[in-house]
Protein backbone atom coordinates (compact mmCIF):
# COMPACT_ATOMS: atom_id res chain seq x y z
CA UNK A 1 -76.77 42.70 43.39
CA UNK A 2 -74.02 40.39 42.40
CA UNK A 3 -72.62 37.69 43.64
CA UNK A 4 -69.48 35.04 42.43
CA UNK A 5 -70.15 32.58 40.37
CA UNK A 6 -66.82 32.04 39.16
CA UNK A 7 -63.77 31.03 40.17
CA UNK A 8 -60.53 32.80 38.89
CA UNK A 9 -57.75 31.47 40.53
CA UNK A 10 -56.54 28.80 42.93
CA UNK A 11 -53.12 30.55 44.34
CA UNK A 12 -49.96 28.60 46.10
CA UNK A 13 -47.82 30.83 48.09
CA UNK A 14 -44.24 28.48 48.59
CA UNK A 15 -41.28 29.26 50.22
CA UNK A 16 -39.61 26.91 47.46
CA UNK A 17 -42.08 27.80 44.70
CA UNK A 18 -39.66 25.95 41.75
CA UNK A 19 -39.78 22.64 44.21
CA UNK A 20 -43.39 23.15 44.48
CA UNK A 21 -43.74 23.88 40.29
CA UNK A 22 -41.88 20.70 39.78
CA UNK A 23 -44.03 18.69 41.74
CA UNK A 24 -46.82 19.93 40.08
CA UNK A 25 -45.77 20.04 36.44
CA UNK A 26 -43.58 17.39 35.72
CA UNK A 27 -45.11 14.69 38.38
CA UNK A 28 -48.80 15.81 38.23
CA UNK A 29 -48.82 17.28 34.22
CA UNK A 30 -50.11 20.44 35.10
CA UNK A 31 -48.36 22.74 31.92
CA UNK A 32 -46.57 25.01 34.65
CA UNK A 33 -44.61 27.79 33.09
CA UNK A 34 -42.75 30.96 34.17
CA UNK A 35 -44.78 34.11 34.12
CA UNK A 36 -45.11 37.61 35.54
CA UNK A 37 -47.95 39.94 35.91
CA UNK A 38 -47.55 43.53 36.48
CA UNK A 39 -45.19 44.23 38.90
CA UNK A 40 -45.24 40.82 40.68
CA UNK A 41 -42.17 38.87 40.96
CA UNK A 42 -41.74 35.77 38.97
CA UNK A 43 -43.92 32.75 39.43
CA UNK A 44 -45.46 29.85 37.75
CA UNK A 45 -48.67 29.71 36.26
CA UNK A 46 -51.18 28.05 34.01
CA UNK A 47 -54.62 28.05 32.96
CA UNK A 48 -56.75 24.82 33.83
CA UNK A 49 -60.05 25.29 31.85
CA UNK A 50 -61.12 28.65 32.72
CA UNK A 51 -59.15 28.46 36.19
CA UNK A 52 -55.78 30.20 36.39
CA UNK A 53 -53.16 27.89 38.74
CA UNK A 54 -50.21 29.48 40.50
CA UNK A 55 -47.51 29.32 42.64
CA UNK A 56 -45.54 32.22 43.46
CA UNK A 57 -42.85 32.68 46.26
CA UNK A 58 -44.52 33.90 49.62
CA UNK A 59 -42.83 37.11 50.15
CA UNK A 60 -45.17 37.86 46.98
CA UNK A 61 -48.32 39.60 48.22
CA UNK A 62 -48.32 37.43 51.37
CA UNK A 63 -51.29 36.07 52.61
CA UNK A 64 -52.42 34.61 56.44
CA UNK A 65 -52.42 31.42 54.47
CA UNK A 66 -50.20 29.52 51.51
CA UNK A 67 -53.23 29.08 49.24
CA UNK A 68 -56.03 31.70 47.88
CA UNK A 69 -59.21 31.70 45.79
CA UNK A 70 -59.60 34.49 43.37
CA UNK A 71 -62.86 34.80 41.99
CA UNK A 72 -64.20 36.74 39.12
CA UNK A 73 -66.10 39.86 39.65
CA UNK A 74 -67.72 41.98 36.60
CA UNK A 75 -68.00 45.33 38.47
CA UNK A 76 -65.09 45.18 40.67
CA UNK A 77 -65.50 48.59 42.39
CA UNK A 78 -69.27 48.28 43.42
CA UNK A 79 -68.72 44.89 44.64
CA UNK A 80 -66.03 46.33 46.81
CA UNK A 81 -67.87 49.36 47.61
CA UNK A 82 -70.66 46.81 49.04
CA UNK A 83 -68.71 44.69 50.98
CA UNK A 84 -67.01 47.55 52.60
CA UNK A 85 -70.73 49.04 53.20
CA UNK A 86 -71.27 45.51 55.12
CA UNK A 87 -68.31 46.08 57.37
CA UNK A 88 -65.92 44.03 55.24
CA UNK A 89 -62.50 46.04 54.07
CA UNK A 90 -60.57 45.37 51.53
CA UNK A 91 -56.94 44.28 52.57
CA UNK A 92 -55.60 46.75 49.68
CA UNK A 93 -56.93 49.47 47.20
CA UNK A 94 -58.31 47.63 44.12
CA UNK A 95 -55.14 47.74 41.34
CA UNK A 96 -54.35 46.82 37.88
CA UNK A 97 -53.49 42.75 37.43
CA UNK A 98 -51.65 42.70 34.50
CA UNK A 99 -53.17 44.30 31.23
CA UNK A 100 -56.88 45.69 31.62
CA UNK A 101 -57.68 43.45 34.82
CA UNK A 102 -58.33 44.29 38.18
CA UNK A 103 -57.85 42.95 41.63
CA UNK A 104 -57.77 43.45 45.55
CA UNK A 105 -58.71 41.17 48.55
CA UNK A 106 -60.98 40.69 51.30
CA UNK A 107 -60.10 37.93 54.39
CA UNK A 108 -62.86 35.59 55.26
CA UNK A 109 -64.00 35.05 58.58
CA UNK A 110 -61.12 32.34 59.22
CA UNK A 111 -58.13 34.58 57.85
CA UNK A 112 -57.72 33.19 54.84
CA UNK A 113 -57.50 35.89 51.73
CA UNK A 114 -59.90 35.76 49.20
CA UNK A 115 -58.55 37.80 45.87
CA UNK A 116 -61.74 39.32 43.72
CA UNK A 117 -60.93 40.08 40.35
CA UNK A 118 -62.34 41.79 37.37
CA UNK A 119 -60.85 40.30 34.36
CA UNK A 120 -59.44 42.63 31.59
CA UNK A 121 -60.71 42.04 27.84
CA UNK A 122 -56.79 40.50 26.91
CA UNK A 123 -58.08 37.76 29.44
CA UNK A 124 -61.34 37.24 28.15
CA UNK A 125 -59.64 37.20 24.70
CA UNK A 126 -57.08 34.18 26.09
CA UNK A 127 -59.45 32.04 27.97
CA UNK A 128 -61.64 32.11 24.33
CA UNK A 129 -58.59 31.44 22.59
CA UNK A 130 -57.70 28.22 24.73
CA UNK A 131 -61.17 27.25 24.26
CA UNK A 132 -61.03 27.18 20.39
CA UNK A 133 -58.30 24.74 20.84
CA UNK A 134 -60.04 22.06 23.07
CA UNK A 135 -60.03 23.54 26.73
CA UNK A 136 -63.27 23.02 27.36
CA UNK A 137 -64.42 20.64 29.33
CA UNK A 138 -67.73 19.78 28.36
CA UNK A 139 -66.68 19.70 24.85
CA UNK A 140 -63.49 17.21 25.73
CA UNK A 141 -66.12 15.14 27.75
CA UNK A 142 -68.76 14.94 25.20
CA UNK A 143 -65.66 13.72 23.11
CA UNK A 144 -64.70 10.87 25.17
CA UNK A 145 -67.69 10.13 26.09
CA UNK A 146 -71.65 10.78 24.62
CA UNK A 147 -73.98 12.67 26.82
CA UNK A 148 -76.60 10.65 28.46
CA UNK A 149 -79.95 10.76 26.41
CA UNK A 150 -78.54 12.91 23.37
């Protein structure tokens, strides 16, 4: 049986999402930039590590709450399949996220969505790509700073 042991996403839902991206990127440093997936509307995003960060307006895909976890799934459908067997439906039918991925939600016992996603090969391919250039945290660590007892 699976189970999540990775985290995806963290997700901002705004009402003034470029207010919100501005306090983020240019107060904070987090590389914020303009992007779209699929047929959502245009939001700001970036990867941090492995993590993707957004903020997108909140008539997109509204939630109960303004923030959501997304975590990362490898068989998308039987994961859904067994939560649903538990007596936990998904908010929507699973559906393309951009190129190759997949995604759909479940809401925790509190209300708050929780996106599951099954992340395309184009993603895989990005998040190795970043990592060739130094986003990697243990690697930018163990440059800073030697690993006790190596």
């Amino acid at each position: 049986m699976e189970r999540v042991e990775f985290l995806s996403a963290v997700l901002l839902t705004s009402r003034e999402p470029d207010r919100l991206a501005a306090f983020y990127r240019d107060l904070l440093g987090i590389p914020l930039k303009a992007e779209r997936h699929g047929e959502s509307e245009q939001h700001w995003g970036c990867e941090l590590g492995d993590v993707h960060f957004a903020i997108h307006p909140s008539s997109d895909r509204p939630g109960p709450g303004p923030i959501r976890l997304a975590f990362w799934v490898f068989d998308l459908e039987a994961f859904a399949d067994r939560l649903e067997q538990a007596g936990t439906k998904c908010r929507y039918p699973i559906q393309q996220l951009g190129e190759g991925s997949l995604v759909t939600a479940v809401e925790d016992p509190d209300g708050n969505e929780v996106e599951l996603t099954q992340m395309g090969d184009s993603w895989r391919e990005h998040l190795a790509e970043r990592r060739r250039g130094g986003a990697d945290v243990i690697a930018r660590a163990a440059a800073n700073r030697p690993l006790e007892g190596a």
